[in-house]
N, C-alpha and C. Protein backbone atom coordinates (compact mmCIF):
# COMPACT_ATOMS: atom_id res chain seq x y z
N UNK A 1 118.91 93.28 108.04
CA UNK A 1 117.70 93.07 107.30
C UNK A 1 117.97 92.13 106.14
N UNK A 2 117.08 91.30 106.09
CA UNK A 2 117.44 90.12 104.71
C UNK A 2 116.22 89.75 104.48
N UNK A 3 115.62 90.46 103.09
CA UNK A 3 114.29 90.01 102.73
C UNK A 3 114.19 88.77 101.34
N UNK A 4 114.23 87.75 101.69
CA UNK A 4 114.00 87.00 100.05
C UNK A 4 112.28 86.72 99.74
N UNK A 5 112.06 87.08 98.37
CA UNK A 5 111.09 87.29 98.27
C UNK A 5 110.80 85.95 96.80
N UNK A 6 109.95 85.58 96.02
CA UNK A 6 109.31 84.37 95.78
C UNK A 6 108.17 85.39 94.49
N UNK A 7 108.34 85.66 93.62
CA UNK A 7 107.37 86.55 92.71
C UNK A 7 106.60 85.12 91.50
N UNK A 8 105.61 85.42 91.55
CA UNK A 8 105.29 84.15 90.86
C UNK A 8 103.93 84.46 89.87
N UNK A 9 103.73 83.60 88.72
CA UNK A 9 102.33 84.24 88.10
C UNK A 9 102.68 83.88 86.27
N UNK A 10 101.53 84.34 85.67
CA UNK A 10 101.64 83.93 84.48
C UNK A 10 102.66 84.68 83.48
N UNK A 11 103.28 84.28 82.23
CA UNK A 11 103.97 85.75 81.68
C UNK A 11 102.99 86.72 81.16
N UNK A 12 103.42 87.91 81.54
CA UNK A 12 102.50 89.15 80.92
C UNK A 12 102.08 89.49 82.12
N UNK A 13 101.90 89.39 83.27
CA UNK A 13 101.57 89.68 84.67
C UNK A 13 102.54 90.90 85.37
N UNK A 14 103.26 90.67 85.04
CA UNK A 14 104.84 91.93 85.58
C UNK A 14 105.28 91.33 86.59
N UNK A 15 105.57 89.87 86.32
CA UNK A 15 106.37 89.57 87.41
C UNK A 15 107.91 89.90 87.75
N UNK A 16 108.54 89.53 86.23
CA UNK A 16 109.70 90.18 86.13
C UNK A 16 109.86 91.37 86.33
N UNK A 17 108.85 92.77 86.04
CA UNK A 17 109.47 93.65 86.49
C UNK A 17 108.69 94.41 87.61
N UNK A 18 108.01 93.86 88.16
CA UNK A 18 108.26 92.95 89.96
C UNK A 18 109.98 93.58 90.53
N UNK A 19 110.53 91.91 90.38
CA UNK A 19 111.49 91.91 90.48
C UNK A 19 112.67 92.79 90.46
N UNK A 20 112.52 93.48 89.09
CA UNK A 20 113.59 94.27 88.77
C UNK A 20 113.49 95.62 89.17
N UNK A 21 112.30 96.16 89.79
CA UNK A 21 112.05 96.89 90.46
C UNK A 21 112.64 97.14 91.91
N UNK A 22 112.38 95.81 92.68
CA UNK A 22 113.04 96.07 93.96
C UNK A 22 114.51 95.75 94.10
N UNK A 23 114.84 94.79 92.55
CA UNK A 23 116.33 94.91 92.95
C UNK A 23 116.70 96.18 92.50
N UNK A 24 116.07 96.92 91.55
CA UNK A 24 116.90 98.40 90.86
C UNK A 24 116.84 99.19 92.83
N UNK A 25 115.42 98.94 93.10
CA UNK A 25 115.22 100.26 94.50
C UNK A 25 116.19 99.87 95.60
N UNK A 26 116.33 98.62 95.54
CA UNK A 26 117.46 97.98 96.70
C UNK A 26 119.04 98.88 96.57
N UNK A 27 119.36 99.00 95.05
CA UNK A 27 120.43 99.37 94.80
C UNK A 27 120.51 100.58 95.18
N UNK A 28 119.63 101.38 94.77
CA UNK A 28 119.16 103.01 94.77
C UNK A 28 119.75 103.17 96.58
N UNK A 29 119.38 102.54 97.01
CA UNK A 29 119.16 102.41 98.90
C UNK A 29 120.55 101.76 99.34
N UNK A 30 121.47 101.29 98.14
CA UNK A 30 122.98 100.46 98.57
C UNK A 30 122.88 99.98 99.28
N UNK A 31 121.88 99.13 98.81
CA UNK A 31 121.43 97.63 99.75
C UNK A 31 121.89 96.45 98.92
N UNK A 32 122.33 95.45 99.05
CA UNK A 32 122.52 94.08 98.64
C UNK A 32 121.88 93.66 98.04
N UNK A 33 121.53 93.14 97.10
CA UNK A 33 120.09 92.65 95.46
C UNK A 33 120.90 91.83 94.53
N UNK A 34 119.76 90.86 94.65
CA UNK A 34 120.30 89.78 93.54
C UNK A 34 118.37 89.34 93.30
N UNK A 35 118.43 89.48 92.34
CA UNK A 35 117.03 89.23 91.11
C UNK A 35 118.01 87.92 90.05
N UNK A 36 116.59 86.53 90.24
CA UNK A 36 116.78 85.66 89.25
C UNK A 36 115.85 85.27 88.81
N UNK A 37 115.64 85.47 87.45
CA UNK A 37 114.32 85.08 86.63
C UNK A 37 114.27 83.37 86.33
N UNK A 38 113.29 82.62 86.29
CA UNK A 38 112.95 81.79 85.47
C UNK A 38 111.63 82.09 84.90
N UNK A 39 111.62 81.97 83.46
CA UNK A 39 110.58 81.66 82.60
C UNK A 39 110.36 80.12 82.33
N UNK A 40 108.69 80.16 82.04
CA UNK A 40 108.39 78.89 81.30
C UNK A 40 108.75 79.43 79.75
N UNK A 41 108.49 77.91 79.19
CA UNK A 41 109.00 78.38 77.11
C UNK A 41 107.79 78.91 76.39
N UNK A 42 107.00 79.75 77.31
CA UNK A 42 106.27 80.88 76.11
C UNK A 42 106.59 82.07 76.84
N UNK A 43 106.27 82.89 75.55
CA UNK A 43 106.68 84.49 76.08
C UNK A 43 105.38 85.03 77.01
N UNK A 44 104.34 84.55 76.72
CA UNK A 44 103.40 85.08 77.51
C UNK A 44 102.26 84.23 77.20
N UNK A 45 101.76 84.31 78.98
CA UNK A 45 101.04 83.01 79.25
C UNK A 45 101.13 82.19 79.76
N UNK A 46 102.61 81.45 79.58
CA UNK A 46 103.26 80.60 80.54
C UNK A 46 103.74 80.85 81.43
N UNK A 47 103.80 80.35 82.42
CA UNK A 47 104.76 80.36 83.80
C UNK A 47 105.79 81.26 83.60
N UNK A 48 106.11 81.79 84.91
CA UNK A 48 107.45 82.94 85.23
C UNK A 48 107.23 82.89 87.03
N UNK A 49 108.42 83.07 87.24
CA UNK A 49 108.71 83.66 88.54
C UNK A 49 109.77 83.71 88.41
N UNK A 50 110.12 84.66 89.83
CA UNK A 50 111.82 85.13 89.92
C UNK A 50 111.78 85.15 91.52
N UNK A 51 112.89 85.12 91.71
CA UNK A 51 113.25 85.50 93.04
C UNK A 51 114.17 86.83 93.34
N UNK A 52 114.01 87.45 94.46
CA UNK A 52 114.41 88.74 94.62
C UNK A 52 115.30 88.65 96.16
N UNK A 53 116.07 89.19 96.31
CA UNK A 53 116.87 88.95 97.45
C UNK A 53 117.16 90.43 97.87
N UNK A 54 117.04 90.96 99.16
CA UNK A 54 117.35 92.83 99.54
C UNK A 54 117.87 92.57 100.47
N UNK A 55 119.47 92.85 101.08
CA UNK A 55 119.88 92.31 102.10
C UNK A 55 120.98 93.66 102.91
N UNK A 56 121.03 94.02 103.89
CA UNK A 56 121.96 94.93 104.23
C UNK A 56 123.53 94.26 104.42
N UNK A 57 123.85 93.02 103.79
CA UNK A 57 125.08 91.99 104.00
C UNK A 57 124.96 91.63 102.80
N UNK A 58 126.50 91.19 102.52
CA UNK A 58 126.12 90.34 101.54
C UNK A 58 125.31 89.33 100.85
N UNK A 59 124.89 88.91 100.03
CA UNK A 59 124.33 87.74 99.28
C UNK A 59 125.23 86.76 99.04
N UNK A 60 124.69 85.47 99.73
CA UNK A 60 125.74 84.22 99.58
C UNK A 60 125.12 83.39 97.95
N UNK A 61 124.11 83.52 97.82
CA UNK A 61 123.71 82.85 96.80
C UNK A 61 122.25 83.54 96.75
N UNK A 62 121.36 83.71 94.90
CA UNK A 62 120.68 84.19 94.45
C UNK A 62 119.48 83.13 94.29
N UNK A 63 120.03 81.90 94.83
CA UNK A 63 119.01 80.69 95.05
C UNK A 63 117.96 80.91 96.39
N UNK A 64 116.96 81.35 96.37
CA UNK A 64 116.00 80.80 97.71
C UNK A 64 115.11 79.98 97.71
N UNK A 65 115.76 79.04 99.02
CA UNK A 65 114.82 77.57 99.06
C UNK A 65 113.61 77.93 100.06
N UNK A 66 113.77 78.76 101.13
CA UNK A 66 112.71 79.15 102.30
C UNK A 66 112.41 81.06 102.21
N UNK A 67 111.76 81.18 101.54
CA UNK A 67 111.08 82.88 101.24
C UNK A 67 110.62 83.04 102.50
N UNK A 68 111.15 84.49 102.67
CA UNK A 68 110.11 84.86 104.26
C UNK A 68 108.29 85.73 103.37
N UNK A 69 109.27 85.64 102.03
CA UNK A 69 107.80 86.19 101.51
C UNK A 69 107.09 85.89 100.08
N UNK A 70 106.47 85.56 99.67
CA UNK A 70 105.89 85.04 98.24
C UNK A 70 104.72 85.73 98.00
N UNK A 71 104.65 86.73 96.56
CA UNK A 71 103.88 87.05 96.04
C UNK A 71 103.05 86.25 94.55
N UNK A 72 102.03 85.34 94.62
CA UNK A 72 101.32 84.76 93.71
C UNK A 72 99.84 85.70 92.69
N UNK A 73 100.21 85.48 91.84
CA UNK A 73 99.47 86.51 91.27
C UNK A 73 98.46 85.05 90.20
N UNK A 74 98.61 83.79 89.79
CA UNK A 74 97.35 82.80 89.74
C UNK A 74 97.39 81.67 90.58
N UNK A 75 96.45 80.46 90.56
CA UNK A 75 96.55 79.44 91.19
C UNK A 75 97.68 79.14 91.33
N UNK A 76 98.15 78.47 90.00
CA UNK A 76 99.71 77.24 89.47
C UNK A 76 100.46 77.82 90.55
N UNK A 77 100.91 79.03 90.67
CA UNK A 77 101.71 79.52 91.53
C UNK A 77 101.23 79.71 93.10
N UNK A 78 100.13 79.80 93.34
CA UNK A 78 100.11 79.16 94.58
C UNK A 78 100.06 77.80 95.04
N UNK A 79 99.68 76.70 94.58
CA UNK A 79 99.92 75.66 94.36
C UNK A 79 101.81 75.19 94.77
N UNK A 80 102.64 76.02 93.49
CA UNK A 80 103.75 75.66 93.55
C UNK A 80 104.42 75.82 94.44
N UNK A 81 104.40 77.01 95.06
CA UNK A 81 104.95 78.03 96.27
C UNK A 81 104.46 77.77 97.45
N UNK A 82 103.12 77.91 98.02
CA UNK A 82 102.95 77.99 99.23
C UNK A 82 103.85 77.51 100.36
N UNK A 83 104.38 76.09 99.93
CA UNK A 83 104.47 75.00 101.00
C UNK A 83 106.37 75.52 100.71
N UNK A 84 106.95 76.08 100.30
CA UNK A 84 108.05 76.75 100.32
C UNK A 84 108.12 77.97 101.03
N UNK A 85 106.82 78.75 101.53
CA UNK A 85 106.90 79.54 101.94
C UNK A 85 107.74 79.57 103.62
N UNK A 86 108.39 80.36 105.00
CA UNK A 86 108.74 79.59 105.49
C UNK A 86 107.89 79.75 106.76
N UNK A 87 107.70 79.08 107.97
CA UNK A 87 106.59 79.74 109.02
C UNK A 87 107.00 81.40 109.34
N UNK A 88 105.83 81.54 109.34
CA UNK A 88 105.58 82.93 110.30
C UNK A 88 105.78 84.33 108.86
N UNK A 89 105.94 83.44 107.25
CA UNK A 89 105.85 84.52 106.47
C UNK A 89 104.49 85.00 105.49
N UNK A 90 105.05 85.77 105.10
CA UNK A 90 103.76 86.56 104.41
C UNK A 90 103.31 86.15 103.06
N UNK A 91 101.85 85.62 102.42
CA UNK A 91 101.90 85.60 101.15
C UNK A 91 100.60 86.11 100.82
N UNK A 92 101.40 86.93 99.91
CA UNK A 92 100.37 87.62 98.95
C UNK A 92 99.69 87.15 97.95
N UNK A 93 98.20 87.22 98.00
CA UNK A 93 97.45 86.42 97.05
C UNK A 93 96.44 87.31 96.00
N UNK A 94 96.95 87.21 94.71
CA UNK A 94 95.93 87.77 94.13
C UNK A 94 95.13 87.27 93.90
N UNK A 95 93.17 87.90 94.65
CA UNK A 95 92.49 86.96 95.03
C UNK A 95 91.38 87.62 93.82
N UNK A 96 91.87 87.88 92.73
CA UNK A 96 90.96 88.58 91.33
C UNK A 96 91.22 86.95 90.79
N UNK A 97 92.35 86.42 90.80
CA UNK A 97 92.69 84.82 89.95
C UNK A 97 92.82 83.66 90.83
N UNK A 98 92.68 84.21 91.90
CA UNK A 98 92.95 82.85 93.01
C UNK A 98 92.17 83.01 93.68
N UNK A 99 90.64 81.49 94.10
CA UNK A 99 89.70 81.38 94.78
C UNK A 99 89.74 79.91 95.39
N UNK A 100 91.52 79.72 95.40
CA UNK A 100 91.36 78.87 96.57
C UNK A 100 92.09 79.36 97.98
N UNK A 101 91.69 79.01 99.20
CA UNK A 101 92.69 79.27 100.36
C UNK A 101 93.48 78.36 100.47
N UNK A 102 95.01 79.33 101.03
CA UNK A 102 96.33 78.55 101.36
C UNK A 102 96.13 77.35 102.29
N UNK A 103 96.59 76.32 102.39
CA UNK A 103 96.33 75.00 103.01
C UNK A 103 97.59 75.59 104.53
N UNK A 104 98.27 76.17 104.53
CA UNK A 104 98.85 76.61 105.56
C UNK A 104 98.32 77.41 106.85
N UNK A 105 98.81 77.35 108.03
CA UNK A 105 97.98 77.90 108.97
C UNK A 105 99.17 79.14 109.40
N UNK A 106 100.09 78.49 109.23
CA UNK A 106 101.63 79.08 110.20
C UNK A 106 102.00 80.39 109.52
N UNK A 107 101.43 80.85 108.55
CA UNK A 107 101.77 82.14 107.76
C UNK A 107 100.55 83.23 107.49
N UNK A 108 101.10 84.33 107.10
CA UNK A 108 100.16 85.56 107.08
C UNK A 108 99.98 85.78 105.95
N UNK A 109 98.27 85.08 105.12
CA UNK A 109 98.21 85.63 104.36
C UNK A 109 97.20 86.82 103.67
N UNK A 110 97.45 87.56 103.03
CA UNK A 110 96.93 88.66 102.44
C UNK A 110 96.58 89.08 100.83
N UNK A 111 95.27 88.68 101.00
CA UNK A 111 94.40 88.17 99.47
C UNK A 111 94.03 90.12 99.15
N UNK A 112 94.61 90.12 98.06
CA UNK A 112 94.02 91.26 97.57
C UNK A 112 93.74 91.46 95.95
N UNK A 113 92.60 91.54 96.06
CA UNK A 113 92.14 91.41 94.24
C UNK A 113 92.58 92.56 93.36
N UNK A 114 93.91 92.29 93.05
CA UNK A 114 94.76 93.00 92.63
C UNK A 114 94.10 93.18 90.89
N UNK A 115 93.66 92.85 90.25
CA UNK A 115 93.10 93.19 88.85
C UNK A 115 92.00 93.31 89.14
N UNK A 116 90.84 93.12 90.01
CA UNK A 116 89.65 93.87 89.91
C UNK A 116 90.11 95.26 90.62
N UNK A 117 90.30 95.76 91.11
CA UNK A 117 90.79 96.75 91.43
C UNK A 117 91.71 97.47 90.72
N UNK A 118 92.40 97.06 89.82
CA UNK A 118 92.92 97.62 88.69
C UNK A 118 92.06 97.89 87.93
N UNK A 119 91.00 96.83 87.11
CA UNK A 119 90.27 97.43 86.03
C UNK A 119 89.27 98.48 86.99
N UNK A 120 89.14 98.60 87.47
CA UNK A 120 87.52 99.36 88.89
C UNK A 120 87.97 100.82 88.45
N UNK A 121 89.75 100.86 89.43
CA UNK A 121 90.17 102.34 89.64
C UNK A 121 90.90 102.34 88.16
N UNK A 122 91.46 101.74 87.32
CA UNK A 122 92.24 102.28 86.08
C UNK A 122 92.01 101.84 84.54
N UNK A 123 90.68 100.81 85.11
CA UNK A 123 90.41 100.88 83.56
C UNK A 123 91.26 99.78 83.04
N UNK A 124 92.09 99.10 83.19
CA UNK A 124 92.93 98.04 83.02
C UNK A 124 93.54 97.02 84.41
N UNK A 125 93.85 96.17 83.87
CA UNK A 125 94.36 94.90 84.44
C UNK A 125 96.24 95.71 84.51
N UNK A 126 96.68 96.39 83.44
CA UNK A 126 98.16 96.70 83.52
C UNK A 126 98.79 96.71 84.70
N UNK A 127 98.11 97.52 85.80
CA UNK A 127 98.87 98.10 86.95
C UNK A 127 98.54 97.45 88.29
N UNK A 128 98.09 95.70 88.02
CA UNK A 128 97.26 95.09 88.91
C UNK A 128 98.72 94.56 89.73
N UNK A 129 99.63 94.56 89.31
CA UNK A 129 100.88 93.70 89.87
C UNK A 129 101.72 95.00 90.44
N UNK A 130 101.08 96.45 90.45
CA UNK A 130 101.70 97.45 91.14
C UNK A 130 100.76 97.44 92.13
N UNK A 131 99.65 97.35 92.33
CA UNK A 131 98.88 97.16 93.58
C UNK A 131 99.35 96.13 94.74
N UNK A 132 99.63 95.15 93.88
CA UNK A 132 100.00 94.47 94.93
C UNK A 132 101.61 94.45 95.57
N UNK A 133 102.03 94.86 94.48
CA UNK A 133 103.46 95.31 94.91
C UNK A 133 104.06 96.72 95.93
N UNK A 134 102.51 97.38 96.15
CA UNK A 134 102.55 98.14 96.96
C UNK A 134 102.09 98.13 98.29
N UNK A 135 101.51 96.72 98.15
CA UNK A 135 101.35 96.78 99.99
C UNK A 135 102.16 95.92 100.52
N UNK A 136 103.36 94.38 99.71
CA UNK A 136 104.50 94.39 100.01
C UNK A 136 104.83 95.32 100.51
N UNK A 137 105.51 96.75 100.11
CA UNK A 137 106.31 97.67 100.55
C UNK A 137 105.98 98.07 101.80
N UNK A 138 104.31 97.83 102.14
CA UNK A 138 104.49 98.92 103.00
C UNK A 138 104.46 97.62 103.84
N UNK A 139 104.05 96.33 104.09
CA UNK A 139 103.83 95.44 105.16
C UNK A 139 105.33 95.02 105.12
N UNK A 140 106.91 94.72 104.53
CA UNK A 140 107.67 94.69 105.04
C UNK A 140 108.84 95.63 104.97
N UNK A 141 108.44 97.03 104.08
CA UNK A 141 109.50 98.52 104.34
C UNK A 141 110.78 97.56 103.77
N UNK A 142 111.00 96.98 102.78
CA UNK A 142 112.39 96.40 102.46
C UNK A 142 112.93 97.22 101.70
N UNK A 143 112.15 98.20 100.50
CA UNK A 143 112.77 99.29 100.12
C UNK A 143 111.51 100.56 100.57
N UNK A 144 111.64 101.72 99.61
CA UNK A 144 110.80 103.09 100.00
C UNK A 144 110.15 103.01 98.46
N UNK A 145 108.94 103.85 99.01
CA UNK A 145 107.88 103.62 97.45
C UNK A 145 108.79 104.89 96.51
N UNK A 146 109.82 105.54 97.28
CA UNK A 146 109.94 106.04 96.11
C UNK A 146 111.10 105.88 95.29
N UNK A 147 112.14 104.92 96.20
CA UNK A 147 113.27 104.18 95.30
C UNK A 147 112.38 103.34 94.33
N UNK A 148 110.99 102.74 94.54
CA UNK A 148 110.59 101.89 93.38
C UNK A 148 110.40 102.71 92.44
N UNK A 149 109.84 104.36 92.76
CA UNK A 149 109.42 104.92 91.58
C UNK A 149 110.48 105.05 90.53
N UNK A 150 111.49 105.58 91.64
CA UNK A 150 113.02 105.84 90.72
C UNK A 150 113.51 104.43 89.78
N UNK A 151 113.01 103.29 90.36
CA UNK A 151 113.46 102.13 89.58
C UNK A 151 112.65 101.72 88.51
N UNK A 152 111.26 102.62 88.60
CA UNK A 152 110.28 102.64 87.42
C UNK A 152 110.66 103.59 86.35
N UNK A 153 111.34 104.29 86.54
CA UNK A 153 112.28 105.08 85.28
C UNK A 153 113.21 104.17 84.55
N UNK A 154 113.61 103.15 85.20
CA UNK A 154 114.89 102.70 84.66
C UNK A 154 114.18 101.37 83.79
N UNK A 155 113.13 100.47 84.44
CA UNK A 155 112.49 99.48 83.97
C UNK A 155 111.48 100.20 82.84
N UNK A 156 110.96 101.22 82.56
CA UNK A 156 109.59 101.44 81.95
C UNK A 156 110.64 101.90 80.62
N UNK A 157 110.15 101.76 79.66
CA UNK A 157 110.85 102.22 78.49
C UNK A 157 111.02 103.20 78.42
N UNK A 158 111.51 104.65 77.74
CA UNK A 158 111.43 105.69 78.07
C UNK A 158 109.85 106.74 77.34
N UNK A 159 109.48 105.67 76.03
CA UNK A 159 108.04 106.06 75.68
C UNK A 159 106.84 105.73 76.48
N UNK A 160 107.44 104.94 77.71
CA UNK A 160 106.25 104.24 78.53
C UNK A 160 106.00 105.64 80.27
N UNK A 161 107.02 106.26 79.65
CA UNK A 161 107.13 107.00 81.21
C UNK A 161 106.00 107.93 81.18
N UNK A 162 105.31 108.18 80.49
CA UNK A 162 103.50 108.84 81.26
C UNK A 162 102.66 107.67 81.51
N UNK A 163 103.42 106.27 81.61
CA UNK A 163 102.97 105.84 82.40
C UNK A 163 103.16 106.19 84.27
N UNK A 164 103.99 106.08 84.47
CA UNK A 164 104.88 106.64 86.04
C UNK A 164 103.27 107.29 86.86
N UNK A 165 102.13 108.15 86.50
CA UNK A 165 101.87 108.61 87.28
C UNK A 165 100.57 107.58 87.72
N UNK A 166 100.33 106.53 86.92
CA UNK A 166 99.32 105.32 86.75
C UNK A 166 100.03 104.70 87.66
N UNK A 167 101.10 103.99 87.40
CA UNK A 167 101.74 103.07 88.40
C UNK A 167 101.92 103.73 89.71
N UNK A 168 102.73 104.99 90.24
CA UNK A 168 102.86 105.04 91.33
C UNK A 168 101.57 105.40 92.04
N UNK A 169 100.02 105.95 91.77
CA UNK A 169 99.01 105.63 92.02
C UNK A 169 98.53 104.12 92.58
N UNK A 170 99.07 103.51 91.71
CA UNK A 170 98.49 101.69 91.85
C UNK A 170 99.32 101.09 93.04
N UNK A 171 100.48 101.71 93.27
CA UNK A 171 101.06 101.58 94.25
C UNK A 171 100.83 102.21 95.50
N UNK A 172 100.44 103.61 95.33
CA UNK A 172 99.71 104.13 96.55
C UNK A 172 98.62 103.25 97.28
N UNK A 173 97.56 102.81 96.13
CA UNK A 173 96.71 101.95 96.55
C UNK A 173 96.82 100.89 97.13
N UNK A 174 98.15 99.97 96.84
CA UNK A 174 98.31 98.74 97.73
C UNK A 174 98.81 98.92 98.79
N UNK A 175 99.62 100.45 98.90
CA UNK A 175 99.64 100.39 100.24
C UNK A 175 98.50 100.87 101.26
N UNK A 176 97.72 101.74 100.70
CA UNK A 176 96.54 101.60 101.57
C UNK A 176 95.92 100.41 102.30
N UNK A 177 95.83 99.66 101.21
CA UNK A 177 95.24 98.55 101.06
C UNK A 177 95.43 97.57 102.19
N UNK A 178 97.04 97.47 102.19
CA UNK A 178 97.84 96.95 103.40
C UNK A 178 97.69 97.70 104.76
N UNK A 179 97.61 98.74 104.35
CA UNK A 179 97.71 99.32 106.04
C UNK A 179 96.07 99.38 106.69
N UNK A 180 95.10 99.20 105.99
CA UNK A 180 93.80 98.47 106.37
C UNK A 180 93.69 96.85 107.00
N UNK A 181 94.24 96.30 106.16
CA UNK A 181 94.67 95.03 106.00
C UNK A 181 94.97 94.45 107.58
N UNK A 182 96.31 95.52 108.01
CA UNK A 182 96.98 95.66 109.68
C UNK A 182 95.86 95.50 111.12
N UNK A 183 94.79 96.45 110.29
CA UNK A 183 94.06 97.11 111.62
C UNK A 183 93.52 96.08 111.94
């Protein structure tokens, strides 16, 4: 199994801890993980993505040029990504900030309005990047929703942890979401 994954979106979105999520759950599972951030030069607002790597083999390098999967959470980042994506993979579109379609035919993609559906069911935009991070899980099983939960202990501060029952909710939901998505 070798999943490289493509996390992309504005700062303040949770892309990074996205990321640090499935590399913490990868580990949890003594699976192979390598997480690499780039930021743009504001703390929030500007550009971010990272790449995430879950592999049952080693990792030769933390660089991915061809993602079997890319999650975009605004335009810029679909824009940037798509055409990196590689045939026959999956991209996730948050379609609450993105109202254009992928110019690609050769890939599967899956628009889910990940912040209207956050503010709808929770009252906030916060847990819009756990929605969508939950039907990843369930459309390619690279880790288990509940090594992410366990990796949401380790990422959430420890004053942030009554958050835990918000997020793994928002995550329930994307995987619903996804397994509708299938039929």
């Amino acid at each position: 199994m070798l999943q490289e994954l493509i996390i992309a979106g504005f700062g303040g979105q949770g892309v990074m801890s996205m990321g640090q999520l499935l590399a913490y759950a990868g580990m949890f599972e003594d699976k192979q993980v390598s997480w690499l951030p780039s930021y743009g030069p504001e703390m929030r607002g500007g550009t971010a993505n990272c790449s995430v790597t879950v592999s049952d083999r080693p990792i030769s390098s933390p660089v991915i040029s061809e993602p079997n999967s890319i999650i975009v959470l605004n335009r810029p980042s679909l824009d940037k990504f798509e055409n990196k994506l590689q045939p026959g993979g999956l991209l996730f579109i948050n379609s609450s900030l993105i109202d254009a379609a992928p110019q690609r035919q050769d890939i599967k993609v899956i628009k889910i309005p990940s912040e209207d559906l956050a503010i709808e069911k929770f009252g906030s935009t916060r847990v819009a990047n756990m929605i969508i991070l939950g039907a990843y899980l369930e459309l390619t099983r690279v880790v288990s929703l509940d090594s992410v939960i366990q990796a949401l202990k380790k990422v959430l501060p420890e004053y942030r942890h009554n958050l835990l029952p918000m997020n793994r909710e928002a995550l329930e939901l994307g995987v619903e979401i996804a397994r509708e998505n299938v039929k």
